[in-house]
Protein backbone atom coordinates (compact mmCIF):
# COMPACT_ATOMS: atom_id res chain seq x y z
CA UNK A 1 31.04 -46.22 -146.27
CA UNK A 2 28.20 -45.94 -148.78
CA UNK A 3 30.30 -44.21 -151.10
CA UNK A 4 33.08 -47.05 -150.60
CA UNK A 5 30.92 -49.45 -151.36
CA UNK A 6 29.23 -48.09 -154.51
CA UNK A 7 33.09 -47.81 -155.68
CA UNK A 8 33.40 -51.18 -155.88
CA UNK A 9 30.40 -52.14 -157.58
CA UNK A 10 31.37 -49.29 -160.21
CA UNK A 11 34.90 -50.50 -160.22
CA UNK A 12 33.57 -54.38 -160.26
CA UNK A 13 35.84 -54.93 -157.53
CA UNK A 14 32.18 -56.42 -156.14
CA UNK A 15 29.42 -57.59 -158.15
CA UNK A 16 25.98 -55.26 -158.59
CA UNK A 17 23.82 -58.13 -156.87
CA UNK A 18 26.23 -57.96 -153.13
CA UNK A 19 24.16 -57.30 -150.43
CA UNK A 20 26.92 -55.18 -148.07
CA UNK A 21 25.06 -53.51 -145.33
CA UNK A 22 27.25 -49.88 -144.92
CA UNK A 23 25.77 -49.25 -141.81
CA UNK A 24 26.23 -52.42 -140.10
CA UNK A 25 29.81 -52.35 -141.23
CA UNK A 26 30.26 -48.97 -139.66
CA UNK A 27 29.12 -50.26 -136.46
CA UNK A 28 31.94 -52.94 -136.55
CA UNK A 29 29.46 -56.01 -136.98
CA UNK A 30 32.06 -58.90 -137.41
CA UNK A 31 30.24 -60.60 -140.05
CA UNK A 32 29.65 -57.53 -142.22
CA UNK A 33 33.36 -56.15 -142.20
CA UNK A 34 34.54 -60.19 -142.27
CA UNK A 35 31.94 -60.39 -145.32
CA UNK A 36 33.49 -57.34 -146.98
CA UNK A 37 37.42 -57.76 -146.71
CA UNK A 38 36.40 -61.32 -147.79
CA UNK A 39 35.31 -60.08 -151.26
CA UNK A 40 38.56 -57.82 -151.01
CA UNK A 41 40.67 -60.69 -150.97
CA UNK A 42 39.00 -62.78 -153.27
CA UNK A 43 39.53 -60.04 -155.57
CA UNK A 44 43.00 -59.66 -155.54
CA UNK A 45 43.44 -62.90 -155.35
CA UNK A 46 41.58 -63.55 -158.56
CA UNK A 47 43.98 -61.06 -160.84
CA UNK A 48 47.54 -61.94 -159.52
């Protein structure tokens, strides 16, 4: 998950300064995977 997430800063699918907490998203905290596919969406959203 680590190496997901420092993809996506690299990629600037994410921005450097997003706090996303790999581990808590590994244990299937709600907020944390809610948090990340938000910032997924948002994303795509923004360039289509």
């Amino acid at each position: 998950m680590e190496w997901f997430v420092e993809e996506l800063k690299k990629s600037d699918v994410i921005s450097d300064d997003v706090k996303i907490d790999s581990r808590m998203v590994c244990m299937k905290s709600a907020d944390h995977v809610f948090d990340l596919l938000w910032r997924l969406v948002a994303h795509d959203i923004w360039f289509t």
